[in-house]
Protein backbone atom coordinates (compact mmCIF):
# COMPACT_ATOMS: atom_id res chain seq x y z
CA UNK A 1 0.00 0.00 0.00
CA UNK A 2 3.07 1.80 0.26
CA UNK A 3 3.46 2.80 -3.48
CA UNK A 4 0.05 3.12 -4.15
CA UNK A 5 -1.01 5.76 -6.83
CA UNK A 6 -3.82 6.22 -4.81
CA UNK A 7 -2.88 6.83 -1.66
CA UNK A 8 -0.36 10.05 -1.03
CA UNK A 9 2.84 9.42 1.26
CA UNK A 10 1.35 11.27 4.93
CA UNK A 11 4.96 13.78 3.89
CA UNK A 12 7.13 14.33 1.36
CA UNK A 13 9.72 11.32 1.03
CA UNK A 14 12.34 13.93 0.04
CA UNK A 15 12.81 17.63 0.83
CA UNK A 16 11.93 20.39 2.92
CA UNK A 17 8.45 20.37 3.89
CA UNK A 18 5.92 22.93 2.50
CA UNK A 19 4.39 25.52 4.99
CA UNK A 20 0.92 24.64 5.59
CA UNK A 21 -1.11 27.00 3.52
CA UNK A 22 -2.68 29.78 4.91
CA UNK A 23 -6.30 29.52 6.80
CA UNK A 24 -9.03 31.49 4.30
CA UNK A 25 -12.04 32.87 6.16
CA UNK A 26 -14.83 32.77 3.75
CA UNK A 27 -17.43 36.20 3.67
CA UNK A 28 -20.84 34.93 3.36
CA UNK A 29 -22.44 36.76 0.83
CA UNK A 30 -25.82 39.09 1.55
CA UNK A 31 -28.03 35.88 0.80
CA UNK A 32 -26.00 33.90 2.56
CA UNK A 33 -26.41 36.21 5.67
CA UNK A 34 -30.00 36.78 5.35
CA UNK A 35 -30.34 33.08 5.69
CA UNK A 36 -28.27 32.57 8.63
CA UNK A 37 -30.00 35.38 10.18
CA UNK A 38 -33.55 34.07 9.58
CA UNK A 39 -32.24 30.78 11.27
CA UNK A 40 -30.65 32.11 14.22
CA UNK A 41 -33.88 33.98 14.37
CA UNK A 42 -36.48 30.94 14.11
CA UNK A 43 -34.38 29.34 16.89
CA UNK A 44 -35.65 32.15 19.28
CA UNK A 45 -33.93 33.34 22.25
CA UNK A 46 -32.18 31.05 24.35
CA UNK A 47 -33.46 30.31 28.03
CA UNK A 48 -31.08 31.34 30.83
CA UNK A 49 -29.91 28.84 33.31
């Protein structure tokens, strides 16, 4: 399973390893938010303990 073409080595078998790419934080776009917003919103407020 080794040398599978399938399967990716876990890290490079050779070579400095490459920096982890950098985290992207998607926007939601204006639908996006109106939809979240009616869902938080159907949920209610939340009952103190």
């Amino acid at each position: 399973m080794r040398f599978s073409p399938l399967v990716p080595p876990r890290r490079p078998l050779f070579g400095r390893r490459l920096e982890p790419p950098a985290a992207i934080v998607p926007t939601p776009t204006s639908e996006e938010r109106r939809l979240i917003d009616r869902i938080i919103r159907h949920a209610g407020p939340r009952e103190k303990l």
